[in-house]
Protein backbone atom coordinates (compact mmCIF):
# COMPACT_ATOMS: atom_id res chain seq x y z
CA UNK A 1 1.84 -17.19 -79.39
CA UNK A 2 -1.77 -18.22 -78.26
CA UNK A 3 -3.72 -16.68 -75.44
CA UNK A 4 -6.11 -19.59 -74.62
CA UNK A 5 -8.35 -19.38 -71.71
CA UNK A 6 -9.73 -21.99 -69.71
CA UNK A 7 -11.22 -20.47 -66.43
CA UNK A 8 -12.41 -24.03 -65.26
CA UNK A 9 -9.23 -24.78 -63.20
CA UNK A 10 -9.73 -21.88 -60.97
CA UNK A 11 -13.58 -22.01 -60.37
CA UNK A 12 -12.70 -25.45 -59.09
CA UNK A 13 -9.47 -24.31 -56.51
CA UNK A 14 -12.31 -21.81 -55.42
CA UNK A 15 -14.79 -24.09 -54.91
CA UNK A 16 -12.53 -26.68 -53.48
CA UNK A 17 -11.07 -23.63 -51.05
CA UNK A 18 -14.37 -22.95 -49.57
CA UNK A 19 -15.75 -26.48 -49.19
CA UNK A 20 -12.04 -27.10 -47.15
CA UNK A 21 -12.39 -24.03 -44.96
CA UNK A 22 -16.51 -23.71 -44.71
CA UNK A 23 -17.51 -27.01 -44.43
CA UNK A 24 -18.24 -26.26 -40.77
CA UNK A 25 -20.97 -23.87 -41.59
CA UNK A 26 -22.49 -24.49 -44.74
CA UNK A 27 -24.43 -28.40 -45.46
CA UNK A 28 -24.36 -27.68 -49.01
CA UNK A 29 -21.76 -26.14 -50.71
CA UNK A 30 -21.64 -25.98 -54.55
CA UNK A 31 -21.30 -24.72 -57.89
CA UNK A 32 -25.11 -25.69 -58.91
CA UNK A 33 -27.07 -23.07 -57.79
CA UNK A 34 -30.58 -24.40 -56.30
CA UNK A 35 -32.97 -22.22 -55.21
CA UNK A 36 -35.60 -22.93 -52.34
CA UNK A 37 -38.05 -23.77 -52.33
CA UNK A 38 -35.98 -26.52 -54.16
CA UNK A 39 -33.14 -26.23 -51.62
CA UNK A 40 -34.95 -27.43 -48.79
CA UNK A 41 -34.41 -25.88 -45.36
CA UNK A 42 -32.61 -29.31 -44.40
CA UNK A 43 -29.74 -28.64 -46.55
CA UNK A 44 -29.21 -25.20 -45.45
CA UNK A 45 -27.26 -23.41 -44.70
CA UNK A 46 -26.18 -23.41 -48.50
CA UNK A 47 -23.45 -21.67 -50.52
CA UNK A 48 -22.88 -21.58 -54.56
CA UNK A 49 -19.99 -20.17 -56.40
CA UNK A 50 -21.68 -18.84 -59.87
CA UNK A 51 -20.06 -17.36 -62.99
CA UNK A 52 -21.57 -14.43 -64.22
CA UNK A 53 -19.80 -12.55 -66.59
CA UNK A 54 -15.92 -12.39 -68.45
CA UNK A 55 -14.43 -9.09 -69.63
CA UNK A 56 -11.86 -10.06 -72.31
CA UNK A 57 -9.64 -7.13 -72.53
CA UNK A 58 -6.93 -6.86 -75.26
CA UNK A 59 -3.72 -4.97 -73.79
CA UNK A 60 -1.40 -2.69 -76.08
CA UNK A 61 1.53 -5.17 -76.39
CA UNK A 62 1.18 -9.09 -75.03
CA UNK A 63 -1.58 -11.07 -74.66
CA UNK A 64 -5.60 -10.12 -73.52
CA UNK A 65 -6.50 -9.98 -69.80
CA UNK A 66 -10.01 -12.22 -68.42
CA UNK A 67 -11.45 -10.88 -65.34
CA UNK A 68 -14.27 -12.52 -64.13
CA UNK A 69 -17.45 -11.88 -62.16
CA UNK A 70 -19.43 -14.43 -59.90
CA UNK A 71 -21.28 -14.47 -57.03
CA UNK A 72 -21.08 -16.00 -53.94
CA UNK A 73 -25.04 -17.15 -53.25
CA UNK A 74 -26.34 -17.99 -49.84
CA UNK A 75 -29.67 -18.95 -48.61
CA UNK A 76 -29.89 -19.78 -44.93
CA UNK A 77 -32.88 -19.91 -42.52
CA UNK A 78 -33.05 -17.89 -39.65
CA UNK A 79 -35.65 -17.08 -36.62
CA UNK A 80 -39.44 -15.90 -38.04
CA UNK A 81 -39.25 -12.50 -37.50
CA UNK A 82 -42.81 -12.49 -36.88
CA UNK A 83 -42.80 -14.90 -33.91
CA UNK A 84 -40.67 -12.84 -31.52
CA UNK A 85 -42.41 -9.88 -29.83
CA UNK A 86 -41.12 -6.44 -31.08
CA UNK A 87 -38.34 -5.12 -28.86
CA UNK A 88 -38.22 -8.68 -27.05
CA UNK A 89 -36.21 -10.39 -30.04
CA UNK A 90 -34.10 -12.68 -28.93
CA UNK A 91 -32.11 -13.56 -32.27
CA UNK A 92 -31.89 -12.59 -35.91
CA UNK A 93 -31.29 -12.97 -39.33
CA UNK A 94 -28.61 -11.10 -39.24
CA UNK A 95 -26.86 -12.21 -36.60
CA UNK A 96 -26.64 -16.02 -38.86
CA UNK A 97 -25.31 -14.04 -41.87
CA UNK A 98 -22.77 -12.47 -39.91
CA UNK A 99 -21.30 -15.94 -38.68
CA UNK A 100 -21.38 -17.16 -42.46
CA UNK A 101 -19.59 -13.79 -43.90
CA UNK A 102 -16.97 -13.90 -41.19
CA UNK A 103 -16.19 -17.66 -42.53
CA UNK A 104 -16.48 -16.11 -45.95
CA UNK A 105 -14.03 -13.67 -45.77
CA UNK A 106 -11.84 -15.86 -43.64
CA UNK A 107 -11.25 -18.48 -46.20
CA UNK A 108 -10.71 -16.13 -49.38
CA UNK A 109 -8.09 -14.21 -47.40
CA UNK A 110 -4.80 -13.43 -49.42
CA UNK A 111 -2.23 -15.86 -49.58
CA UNK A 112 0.30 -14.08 -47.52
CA UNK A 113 0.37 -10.83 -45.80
CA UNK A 114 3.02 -9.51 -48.11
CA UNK A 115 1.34 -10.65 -51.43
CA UNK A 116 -2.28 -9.32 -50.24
CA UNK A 117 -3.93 -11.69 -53.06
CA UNK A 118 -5.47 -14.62 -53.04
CA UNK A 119 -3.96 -16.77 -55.98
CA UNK A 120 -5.84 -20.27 -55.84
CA UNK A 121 -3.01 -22.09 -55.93
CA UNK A 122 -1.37 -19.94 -59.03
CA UNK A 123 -3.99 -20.20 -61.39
CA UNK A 124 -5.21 -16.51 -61.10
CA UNK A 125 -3.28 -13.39 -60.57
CA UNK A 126 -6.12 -12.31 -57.62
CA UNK A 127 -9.52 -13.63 -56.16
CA UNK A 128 -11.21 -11.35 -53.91
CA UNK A 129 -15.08 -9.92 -52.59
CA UNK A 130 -15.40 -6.73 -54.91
CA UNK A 131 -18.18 -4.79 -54.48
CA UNK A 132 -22.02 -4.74 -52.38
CA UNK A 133 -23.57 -7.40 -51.42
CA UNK A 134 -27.17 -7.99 -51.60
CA UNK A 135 -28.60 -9.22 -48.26
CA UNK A 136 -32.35 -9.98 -46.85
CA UNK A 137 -31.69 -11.42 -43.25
CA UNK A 138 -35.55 -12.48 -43.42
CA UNK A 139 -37.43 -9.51 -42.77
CA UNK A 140 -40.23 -10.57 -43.72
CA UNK A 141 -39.64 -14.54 -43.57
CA UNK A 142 -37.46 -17.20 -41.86
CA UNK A 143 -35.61 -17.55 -45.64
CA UNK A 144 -32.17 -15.96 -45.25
CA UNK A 145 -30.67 -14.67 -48.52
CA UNK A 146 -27.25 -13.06 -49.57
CA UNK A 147 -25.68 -12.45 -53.27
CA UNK A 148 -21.98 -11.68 -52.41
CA UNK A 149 -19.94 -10.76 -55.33
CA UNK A 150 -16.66 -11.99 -56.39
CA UNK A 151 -14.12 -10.95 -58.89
CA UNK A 152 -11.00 -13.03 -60.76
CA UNK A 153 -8.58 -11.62 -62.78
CA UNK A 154 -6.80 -14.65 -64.97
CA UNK A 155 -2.86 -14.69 -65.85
């Protein structure tokens, strides 16, 4: 009995699952991560799904178990926090990553209410957000940032 592992089916049900249900919010949505300044602010906002790390463990009887690790990458601009009057703001940063986490969340929810896990079509025993996420809303610019992480554990 073989145990091979080929995590490219599911990276692209997740990729294809997010371009589907975010397309509404996000101009650029893919699995090559750009970085501005190379991502210009016309093609944001901008979302990549990045690997970043397999655990291969080997369970006492039957085959190994693959999580995985990626990140959900956003860069977005928002209002120049130094162009609105202290107290007198009249939007922020944070107030633009809000609307994109919401959509976020809303398309990796779980399959069914009963299952609580979000499969990808069958070709991963769970996908869910797993841990902090790193956010600058542009305090000090108008460049938006967020590293949102993401964890897959394979059949």
């Amino acid at each position: 009995m073989t145990n091979a592992f080929n995590p490219e089916p599911a990276w692209t049900a997740l990729l294809e699952l997010l371009q589907t249900k975010c397309q509404s919010t996000f101009k650029v949505i893919s699995r090559r991560h750009t970085k501005p300044p190379t991502l210009s602010s016309a093609k944001q906002p901008a979302l990549f799904v990045v690997e970043a790390r397999y655990m291969f463990r080997q369970r006492p009887h039957g085959l190994q178990k693959v999580e995985a690790v990626g990140f959900l990458i956003l860069y977005f601009q928002c209002p120049d926090p130094l162009s609105q009057a202290i107290g007198r703001e009249q939007s922020f940063g944070g107030s633009v990553l809000s609307g994109m986490l919401a959509t976020i969340t809303a398309a990796m929810s779980p399959d069914s209410i009963t299952s609580n896990k979000l499969t990808l079509g069958g070709l991963v025993d769970n996908c869910w957000i797993d841990g902090d996420a790193d956010v600058d809303p542009g305090i000090e610019t108008s460049q938006g940032a967020a590293i949102v992480p993401i964890r897959i554990v394979f059949p």
